[in-house]
PDB file of N, CA and C in Angstrom:
ATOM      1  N   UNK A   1      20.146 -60.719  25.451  1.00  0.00           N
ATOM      2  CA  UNK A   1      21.501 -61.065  25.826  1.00  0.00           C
ATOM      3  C   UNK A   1      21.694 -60.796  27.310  1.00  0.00           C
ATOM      4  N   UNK A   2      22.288 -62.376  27.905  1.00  0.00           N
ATOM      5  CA  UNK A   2      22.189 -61.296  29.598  1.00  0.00           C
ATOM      6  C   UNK A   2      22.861 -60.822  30.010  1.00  0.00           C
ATOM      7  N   UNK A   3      24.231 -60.197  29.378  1.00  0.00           N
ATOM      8  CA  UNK A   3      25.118 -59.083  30.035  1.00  0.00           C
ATOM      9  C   UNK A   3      25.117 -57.968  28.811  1.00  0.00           C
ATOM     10  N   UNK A   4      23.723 -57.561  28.413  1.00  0.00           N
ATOM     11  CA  UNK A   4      24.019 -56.542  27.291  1.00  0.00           C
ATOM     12  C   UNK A   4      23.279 -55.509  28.847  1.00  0.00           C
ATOM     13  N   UNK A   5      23.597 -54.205  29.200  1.00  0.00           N
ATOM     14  CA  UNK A   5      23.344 -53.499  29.696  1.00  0.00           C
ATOM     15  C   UNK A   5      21.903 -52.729  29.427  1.00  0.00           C
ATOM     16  N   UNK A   6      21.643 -52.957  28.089  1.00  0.00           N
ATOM     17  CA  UNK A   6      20.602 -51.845  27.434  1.00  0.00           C
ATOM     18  C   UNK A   6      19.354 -52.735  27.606  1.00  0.00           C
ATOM     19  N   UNK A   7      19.840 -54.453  27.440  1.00  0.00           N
ATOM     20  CA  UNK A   7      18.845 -55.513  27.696  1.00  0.00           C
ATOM     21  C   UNK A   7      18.288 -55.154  29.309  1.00  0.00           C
ATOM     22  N   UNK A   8      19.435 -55.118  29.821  1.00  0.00           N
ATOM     23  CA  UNK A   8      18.546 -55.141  31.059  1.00  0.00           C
ATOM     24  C   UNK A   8      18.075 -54.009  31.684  1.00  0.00           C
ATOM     25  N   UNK A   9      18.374 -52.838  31.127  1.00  0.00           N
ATOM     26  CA  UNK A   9      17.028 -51.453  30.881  1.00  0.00           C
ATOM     27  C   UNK A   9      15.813 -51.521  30.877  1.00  0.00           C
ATOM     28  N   UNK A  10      15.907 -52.508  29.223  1.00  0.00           N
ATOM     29  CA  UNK A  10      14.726 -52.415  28.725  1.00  0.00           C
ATOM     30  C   UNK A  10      13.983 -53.071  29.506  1.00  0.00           C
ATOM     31  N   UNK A  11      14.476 -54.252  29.996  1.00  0.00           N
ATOM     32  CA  UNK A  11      13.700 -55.541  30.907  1.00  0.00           C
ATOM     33  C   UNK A  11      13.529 -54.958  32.312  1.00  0.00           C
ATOM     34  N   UNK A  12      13.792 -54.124  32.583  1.00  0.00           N
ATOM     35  CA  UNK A  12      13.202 -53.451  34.120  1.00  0.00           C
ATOM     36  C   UNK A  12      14.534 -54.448  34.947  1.00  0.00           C
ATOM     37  N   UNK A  13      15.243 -55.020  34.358  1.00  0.00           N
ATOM     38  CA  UNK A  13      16.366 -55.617  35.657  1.00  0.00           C
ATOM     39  C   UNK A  13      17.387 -54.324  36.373  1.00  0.00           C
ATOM     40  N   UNK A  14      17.418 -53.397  35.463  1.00  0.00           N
ATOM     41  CA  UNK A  14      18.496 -52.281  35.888  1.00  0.00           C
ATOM     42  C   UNK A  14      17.285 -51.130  35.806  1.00  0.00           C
ATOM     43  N   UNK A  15      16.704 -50.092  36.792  1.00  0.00           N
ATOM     44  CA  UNK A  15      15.970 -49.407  36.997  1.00  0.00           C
ATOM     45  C   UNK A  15      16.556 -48.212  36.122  1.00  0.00           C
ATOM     46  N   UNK A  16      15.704 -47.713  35.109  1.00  0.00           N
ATOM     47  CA  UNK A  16      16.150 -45.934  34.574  1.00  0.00           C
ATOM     48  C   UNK A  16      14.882 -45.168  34.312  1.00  0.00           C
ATOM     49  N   UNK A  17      15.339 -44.385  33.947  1.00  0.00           N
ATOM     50  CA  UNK A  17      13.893 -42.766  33.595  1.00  0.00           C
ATOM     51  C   UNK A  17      13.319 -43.509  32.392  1.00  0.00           C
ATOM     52  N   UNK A  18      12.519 -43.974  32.116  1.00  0.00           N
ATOM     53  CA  UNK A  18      11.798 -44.307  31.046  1.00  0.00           C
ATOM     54  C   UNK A  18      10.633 -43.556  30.524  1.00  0.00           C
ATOM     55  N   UNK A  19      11.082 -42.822  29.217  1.00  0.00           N
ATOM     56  CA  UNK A  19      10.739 -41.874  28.356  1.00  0.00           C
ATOM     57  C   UNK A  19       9.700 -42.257  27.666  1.00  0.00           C
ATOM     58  N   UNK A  20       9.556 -43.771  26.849  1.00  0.00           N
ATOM     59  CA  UNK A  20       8.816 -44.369  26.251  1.00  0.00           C
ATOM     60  C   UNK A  20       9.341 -45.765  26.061  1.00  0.00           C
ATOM     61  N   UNK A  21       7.818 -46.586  26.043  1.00  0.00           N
ATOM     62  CA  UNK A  21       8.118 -47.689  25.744  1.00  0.00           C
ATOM     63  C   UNK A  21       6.656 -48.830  25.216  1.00  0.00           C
ATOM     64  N   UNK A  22       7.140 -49.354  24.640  1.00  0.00           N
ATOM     65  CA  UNK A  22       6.226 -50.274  23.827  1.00  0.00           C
ATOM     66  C   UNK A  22       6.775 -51.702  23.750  1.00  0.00           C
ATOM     67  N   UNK A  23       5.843 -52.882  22.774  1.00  0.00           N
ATOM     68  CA  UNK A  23       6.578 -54.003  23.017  1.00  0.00           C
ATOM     69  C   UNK A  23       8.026 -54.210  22.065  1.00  0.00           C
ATOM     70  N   UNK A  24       8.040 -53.466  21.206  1.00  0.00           N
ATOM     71  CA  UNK A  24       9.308 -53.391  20.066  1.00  0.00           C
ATOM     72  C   UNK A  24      10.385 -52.576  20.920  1.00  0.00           C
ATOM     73  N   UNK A  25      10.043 -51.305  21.092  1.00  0.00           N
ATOM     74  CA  UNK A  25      11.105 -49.953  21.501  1.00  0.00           C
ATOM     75  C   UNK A  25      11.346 -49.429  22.468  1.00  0.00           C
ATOM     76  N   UNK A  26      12.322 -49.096  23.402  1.00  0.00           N
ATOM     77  CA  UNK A  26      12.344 -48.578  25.002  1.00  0.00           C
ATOM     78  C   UNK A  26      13.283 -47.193  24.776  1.00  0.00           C
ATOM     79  N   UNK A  27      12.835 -46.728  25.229  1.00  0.00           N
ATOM     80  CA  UNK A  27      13.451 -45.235  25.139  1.00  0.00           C
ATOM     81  C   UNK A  27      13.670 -44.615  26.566  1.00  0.00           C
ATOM     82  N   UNK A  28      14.812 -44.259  26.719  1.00  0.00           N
ATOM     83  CA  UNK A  28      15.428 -44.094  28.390  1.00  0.00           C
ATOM     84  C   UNK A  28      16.279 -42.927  28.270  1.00  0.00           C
ATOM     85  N   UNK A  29      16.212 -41.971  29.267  1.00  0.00           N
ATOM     86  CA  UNK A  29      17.534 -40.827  29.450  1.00  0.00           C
ATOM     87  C   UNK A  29      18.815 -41.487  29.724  1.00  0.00           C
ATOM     88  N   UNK A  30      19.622 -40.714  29.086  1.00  0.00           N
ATOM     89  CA  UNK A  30      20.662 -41.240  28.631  1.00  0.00           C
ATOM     90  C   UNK A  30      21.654 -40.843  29.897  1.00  0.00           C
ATOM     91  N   UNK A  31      22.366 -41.665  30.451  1.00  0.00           N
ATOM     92  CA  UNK A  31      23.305 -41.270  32.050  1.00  0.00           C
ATOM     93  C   UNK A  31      24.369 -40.494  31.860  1.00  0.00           C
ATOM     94  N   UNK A  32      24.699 -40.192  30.946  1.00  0.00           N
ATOM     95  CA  UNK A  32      25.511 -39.002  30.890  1.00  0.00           C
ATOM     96  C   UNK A  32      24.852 -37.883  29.738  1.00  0.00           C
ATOM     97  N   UNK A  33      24.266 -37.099  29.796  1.00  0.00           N
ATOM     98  CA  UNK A  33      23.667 -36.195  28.819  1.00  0.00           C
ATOM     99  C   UNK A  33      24.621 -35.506  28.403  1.00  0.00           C
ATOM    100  N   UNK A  34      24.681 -35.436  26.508  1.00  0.00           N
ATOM    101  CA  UNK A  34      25.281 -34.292  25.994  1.00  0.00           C
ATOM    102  C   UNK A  34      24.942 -32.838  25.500  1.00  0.00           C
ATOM    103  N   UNK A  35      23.209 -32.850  26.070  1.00  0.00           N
ATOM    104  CA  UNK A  35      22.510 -31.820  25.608  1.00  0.00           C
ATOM    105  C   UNK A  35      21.526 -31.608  26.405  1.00  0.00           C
ATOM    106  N   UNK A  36      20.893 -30.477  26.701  1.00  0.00           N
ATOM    107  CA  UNK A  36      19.795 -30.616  27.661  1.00  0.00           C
ATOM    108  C   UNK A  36      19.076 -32.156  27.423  1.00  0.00           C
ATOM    109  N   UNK A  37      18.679 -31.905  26.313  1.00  0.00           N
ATOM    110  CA  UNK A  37      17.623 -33.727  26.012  1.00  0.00           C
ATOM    111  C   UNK A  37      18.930 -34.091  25.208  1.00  0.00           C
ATOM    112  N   UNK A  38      18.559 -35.131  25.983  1.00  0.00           N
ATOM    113  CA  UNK A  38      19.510 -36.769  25.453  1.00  0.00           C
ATOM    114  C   UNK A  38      18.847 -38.307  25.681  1.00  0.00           C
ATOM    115  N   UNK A  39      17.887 -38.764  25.127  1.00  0.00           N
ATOM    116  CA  UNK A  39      17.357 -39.678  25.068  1.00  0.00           C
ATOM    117  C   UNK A  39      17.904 -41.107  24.291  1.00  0.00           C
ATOM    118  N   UNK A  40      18.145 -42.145  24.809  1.00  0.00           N
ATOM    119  CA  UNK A  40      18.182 -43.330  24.100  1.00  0.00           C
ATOM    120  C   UNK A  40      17.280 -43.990  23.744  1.00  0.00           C
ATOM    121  N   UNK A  41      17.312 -44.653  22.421  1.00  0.00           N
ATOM    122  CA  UNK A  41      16.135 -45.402  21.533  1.00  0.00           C
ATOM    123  C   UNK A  41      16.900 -46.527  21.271  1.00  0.00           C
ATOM    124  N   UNK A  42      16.305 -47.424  21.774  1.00  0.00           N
ATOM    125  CA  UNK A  42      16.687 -49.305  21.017  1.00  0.00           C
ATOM    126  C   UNK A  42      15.552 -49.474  21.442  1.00  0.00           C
ATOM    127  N   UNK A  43      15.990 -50.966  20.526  1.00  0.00           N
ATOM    128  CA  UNK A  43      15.252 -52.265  19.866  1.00  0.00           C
ATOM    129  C   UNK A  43      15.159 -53.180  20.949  1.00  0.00           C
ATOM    130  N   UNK A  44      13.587 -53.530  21.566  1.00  0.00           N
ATOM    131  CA  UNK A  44      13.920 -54.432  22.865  1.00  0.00           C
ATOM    132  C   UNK A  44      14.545 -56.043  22.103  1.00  0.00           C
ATOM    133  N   UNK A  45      14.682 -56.212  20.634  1.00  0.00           N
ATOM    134  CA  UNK A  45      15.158 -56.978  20.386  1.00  0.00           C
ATOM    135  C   UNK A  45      16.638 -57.013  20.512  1.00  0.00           C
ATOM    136  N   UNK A  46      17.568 -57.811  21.081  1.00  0.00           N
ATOM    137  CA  UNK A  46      19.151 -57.532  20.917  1.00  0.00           C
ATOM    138  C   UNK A  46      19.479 -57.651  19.623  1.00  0.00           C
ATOM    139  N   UNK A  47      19.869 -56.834  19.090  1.00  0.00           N
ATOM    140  CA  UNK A  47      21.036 -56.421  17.798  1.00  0.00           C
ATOM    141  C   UNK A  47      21.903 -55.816  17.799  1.00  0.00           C
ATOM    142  N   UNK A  48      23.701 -56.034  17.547  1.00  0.00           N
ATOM    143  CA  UNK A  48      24.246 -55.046  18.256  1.00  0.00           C
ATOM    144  C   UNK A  48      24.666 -54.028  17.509  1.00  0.00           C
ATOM    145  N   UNK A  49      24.504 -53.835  16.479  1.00  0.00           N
ATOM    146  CA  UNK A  49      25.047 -52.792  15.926  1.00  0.00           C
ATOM    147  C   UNK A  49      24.051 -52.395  14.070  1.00  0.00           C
ATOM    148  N   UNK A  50      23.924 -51.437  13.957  1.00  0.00           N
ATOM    149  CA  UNK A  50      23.653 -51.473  12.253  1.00  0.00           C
ATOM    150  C   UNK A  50      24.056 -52.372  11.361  1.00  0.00           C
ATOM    151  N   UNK A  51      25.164 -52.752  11.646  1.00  0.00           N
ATOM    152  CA  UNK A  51      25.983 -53.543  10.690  1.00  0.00           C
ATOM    153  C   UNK A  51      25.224 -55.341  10.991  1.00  0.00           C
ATOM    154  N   UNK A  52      24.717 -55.532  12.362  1.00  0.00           N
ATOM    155  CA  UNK A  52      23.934 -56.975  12.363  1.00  0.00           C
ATOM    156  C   UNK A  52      22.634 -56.836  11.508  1.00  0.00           C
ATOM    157  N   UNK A  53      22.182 -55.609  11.303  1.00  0.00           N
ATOM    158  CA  UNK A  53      20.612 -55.541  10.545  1.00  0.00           C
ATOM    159  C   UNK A  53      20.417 -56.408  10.005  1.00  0.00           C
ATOM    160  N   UNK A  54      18.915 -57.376  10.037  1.00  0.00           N
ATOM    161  CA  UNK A  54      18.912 -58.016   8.661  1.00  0.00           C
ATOM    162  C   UNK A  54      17.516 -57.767   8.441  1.00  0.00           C
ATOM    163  N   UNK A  55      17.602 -57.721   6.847  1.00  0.00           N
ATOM    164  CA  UNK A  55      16.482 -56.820   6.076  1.00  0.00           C
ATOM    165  C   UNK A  55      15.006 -57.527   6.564  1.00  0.00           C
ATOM    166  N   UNK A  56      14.926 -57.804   7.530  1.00  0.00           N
ATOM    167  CA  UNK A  56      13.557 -58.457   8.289  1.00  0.00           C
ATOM    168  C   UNK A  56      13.281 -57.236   9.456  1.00  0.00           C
ATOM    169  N   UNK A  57      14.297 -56.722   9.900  1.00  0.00           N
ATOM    170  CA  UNK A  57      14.751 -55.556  10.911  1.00  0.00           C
ATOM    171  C   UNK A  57      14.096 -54.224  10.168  1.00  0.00           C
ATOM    172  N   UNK A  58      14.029 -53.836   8.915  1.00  0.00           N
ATOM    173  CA  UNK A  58      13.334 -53.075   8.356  1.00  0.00           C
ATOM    174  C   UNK A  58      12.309 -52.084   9.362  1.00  0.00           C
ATOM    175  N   UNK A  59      11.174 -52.799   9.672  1.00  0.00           N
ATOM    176  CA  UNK A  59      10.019 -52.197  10.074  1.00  0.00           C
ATOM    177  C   UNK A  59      10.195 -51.742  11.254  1.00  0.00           C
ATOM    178  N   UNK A  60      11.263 -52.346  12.010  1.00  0.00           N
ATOM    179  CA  UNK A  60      11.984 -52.151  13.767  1.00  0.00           C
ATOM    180  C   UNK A  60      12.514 -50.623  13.522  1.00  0.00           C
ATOM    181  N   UNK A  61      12.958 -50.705  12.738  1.00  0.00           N
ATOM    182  CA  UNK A  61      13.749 -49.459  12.293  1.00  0.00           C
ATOM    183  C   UNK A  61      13.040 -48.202  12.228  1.00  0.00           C
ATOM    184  N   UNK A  62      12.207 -48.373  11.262  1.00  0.00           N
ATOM    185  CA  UNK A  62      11.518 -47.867  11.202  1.00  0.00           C
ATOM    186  C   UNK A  62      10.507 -47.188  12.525  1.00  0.00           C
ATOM    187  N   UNK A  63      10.144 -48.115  13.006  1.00  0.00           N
ATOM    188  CA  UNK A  63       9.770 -48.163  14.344  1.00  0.00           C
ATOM    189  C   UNK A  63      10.266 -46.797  15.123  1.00  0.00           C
ATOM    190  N   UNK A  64      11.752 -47.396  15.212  1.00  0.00           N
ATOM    191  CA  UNK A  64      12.990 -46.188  16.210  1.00  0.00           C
ATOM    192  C   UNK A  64      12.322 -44.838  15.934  1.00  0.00           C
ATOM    193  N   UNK A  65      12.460 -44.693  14.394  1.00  0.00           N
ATOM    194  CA  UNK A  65      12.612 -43.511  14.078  1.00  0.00           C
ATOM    195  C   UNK A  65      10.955 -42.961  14.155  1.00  0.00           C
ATOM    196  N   UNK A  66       9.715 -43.656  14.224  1.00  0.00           N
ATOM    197  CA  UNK A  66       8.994 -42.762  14.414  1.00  0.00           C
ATOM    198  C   UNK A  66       8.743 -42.377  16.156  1.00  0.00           C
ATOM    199  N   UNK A  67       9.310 -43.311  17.000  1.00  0.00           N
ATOM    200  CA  UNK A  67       9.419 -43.263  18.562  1.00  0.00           C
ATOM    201  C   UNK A  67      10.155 -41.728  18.727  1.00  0.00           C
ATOM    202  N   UNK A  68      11.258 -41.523  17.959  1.00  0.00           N
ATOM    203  CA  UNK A  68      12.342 -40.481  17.825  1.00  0.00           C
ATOM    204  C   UNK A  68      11.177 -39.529  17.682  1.00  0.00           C
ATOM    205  N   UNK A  69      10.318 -39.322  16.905  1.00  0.00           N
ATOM    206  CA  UNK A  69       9.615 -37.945  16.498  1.00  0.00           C
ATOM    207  C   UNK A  69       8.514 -37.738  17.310  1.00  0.00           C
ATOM    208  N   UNK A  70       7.930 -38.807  18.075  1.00  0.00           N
ATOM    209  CA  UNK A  70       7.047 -38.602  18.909  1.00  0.00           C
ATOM    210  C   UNK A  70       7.681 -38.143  20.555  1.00  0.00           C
ATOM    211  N   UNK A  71       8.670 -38.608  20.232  1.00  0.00           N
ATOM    212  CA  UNK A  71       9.480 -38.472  21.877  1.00  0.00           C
ATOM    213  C   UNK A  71       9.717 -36.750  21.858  1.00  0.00           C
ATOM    214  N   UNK A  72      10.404 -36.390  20.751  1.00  0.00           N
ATOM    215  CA  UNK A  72      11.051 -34.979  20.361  1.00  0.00           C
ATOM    216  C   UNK A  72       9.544 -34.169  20.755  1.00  0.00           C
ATOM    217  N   UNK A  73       8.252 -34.760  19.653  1.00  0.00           N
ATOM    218  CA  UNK A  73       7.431 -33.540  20.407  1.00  0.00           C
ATOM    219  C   UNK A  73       7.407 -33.625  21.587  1.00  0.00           C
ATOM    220  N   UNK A  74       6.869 -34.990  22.644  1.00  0.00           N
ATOM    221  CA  UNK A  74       6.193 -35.157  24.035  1.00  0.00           C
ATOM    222  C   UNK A  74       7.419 -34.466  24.780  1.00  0.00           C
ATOM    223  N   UNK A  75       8.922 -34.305  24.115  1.00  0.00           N
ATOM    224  CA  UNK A  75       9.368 -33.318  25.172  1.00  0.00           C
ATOM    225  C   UNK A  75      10.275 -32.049  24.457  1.00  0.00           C
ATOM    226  N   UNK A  76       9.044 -31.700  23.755  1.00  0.00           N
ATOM    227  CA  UNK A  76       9.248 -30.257  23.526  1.00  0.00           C
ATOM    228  C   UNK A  76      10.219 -29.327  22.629  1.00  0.00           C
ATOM    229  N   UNK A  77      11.007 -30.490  22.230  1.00  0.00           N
ATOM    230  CA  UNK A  77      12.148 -29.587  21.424  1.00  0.00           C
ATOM    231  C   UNK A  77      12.138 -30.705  19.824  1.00  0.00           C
ATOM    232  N   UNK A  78      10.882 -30.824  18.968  1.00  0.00           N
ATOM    233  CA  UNK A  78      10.572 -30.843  17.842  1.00  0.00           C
ATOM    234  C   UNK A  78      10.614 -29.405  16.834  1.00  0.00           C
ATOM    235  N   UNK A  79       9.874 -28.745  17.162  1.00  0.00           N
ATOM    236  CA  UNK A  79       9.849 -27.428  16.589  1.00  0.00           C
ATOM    237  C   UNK A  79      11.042 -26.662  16.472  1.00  0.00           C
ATOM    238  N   UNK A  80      11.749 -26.805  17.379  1.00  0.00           N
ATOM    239  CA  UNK A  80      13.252 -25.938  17.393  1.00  0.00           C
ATOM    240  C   UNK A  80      14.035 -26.529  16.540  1.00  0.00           C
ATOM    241  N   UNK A  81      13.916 -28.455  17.037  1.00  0.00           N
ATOM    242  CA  UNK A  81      14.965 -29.369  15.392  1.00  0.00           C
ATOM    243  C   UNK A  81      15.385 -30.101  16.661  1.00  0.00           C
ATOM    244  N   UNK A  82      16.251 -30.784  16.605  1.00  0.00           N
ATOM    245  CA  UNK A  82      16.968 -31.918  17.180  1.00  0.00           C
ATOM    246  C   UNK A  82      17.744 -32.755  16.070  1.00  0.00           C
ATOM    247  N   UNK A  83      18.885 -33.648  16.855  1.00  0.00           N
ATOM    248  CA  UNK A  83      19.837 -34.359  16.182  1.00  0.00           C
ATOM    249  C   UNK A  83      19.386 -35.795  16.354  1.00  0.00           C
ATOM    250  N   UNK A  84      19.041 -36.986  15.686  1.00  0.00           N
ATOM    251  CA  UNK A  84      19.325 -37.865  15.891  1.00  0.00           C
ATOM    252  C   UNK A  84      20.509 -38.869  15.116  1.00  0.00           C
ATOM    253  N   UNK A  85      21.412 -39.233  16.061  1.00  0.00           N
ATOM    254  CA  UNK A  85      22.702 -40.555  15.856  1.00  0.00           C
ATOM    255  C   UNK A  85      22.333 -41.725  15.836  1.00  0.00           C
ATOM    256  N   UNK A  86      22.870 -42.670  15.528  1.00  0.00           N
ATOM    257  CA  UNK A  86      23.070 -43.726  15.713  1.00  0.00           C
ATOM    258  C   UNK A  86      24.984 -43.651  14.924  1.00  0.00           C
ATOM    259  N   UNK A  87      25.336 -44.725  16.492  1.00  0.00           N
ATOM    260  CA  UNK A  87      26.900 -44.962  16.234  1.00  0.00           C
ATOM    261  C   UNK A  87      27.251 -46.324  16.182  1.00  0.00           C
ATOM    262  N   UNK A  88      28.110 -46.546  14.630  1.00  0.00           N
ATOM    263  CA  UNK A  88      28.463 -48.364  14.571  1.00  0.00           C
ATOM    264  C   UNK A  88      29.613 -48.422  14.254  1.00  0.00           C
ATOM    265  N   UNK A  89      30.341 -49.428  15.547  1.00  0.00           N
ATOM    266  CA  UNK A  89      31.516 -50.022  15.225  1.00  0.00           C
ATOM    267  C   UNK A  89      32.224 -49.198  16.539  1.00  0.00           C
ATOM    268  N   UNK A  90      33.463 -49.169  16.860  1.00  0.00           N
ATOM    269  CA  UNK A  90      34.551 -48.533  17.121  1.00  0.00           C
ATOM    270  C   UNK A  90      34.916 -47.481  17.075  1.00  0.00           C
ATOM    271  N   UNK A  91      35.218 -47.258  15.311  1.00  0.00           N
ATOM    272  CA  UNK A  91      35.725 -46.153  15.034  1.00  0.00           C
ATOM    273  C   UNK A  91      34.191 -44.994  14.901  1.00  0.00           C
ATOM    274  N   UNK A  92      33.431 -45.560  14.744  1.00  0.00           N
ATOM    275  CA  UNK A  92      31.777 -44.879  14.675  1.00  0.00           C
ATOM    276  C   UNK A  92      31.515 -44.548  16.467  1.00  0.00           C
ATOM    277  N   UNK A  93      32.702 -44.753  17.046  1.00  0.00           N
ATOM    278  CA  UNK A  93      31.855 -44.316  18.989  1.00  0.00           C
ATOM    279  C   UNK A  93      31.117 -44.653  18.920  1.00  0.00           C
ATOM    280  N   UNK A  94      30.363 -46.561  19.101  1.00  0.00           N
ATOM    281  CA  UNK A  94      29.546 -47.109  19.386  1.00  0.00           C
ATOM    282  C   UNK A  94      30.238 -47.513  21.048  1.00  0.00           C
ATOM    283  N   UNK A  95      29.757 -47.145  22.144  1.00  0.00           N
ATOM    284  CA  UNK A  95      30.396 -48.110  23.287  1.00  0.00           C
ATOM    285  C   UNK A  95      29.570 -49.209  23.644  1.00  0.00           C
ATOM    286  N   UNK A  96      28.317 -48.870  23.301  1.00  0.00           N
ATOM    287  CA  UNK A  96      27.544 -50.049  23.918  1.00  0.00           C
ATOM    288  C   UNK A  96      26.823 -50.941  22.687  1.00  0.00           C
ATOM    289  N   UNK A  97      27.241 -52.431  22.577  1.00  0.00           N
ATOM    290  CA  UNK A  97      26.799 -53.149  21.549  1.00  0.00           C
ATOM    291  C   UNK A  97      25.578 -53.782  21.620  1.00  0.00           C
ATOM    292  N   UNK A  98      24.610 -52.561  21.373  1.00  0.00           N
ATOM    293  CA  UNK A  98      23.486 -52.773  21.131  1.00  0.00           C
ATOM    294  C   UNK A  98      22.785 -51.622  20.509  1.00  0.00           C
ATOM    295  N   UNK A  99      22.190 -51.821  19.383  1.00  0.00           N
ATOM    296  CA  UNK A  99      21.721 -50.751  18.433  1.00  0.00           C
ATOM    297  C   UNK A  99      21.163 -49.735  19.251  1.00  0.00           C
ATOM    298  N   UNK A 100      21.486 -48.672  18.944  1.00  0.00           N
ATOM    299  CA  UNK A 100      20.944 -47.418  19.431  1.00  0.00           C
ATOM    300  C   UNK A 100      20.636 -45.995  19.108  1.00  0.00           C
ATOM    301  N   UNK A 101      19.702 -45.599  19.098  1.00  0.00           N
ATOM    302  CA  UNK A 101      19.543 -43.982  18.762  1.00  0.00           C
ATOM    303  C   UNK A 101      19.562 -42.683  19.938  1.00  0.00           C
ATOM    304  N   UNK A 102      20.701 -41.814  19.106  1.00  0.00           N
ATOM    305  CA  UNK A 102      20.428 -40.515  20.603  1.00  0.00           C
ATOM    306  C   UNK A 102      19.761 -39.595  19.983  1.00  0.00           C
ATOM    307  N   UNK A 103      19.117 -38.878  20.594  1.00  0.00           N
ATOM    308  CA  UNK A 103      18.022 -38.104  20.646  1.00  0.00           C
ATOM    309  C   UNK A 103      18.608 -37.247  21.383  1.00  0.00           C
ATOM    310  N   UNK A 104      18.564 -35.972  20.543  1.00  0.00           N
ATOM    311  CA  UNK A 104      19.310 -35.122  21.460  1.00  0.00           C
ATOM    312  C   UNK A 104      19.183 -33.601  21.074  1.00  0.00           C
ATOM    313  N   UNK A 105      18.472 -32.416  21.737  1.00  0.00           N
ATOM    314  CA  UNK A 105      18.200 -31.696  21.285  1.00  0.00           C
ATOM    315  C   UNK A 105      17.633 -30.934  22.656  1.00  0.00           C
ATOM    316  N   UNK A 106      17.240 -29.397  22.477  1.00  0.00           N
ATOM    317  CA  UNK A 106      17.886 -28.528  23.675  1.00  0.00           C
ATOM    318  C   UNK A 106      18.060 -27.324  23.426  1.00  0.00           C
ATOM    319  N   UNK A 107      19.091 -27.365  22.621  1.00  0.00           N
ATOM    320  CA  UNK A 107      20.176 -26.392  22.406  1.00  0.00           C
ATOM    321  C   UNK A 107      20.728 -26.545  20.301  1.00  0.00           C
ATOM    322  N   UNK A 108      21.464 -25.327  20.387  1.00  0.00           N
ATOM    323  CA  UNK A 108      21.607 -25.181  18.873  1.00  0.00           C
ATOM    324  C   UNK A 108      22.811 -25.950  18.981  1.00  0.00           C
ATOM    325  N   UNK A 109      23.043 -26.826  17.733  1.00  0.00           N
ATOM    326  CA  UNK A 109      23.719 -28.056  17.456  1.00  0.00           C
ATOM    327  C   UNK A 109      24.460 -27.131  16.126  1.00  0.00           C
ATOM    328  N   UNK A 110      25.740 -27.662  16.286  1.00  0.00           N
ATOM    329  CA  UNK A 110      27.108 -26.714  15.866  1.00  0.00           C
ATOM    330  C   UNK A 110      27.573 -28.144  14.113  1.00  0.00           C
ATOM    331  N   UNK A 111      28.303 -28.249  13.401  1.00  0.00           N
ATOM    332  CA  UNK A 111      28.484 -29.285  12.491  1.00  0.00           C
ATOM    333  C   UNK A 111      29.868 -28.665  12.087  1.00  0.00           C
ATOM    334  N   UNK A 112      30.905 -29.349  12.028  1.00  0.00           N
ATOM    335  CA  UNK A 112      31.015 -30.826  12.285  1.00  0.00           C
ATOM    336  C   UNK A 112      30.477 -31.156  14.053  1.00  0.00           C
ATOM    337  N   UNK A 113      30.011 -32.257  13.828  1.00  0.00           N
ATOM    338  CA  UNK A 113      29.927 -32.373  15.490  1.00  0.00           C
ATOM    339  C   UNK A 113      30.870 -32.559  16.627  1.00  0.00           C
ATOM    340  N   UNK A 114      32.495 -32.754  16.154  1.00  0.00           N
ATOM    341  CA  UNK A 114      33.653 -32.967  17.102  1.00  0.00           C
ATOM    342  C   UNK A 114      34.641 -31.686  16.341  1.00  0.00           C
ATOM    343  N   UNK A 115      35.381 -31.907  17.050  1.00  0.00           N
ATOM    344  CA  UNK A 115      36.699 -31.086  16.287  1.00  0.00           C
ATOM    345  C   UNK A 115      37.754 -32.334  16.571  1.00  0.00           C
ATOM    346  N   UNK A 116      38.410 -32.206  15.044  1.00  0.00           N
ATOM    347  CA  UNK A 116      39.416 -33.021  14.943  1.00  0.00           C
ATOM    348  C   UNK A 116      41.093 -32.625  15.338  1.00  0.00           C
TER     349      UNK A 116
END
């Protein structure tokens, strides 16, 4: 998509810290961190949200989540635990419409995660 922001991450048009990347998955520090590590995980395919999945997306998914566990060890805070999100919709604090995972871990992670 050419005004999805995360597209043009992944595509080297907008320069960032790139954590990992392959031909499916790009994984980038995230520009505002909520935790010491805060990493983003998408799909170099555009999809914008969980809710577009379609059950062909399966193995992509899949994908994310083993990028997520390899990223957590290569930087160090596997063993301690980490959080991973993904946010859909609006009311889910998705801002950017394009599927995404945070990776985020550091520090001891508190639940609920907001206060209402």
């Amino acid at each position: 998509m050419s005004d999805c922001i995360f597209c043009k991450l992944a595509s080297g048009e907008i320069p960032t810290t790139v954590v990992y990347q392959d031909e499916e998955v790009f994984a980038f520090n995230d520009m505002s961190p909520q935790a010491p590590v805060h990493v983003l995980i998408i799909p170099k395919k555009h999809i914008a949200s969980v809710a577009e999945l379609a059950d062909t997306d399966a193995g992509l998914i899949g994908r994310m989540f083993t990028v997520a566990r390899d990223v957590a060890v290569k930087l160090g805070i596997a063993e301690n635990g980490y959080r991973l999100v993904v946010n859909t919709g609006n009311d889910g604090g998705q801002s950017v419409k394009h599927l995404h995972a945070h990776l985020l871990g550091g520090k001891a992670m508190g639940w609920p995660p907001y206060a209402e």
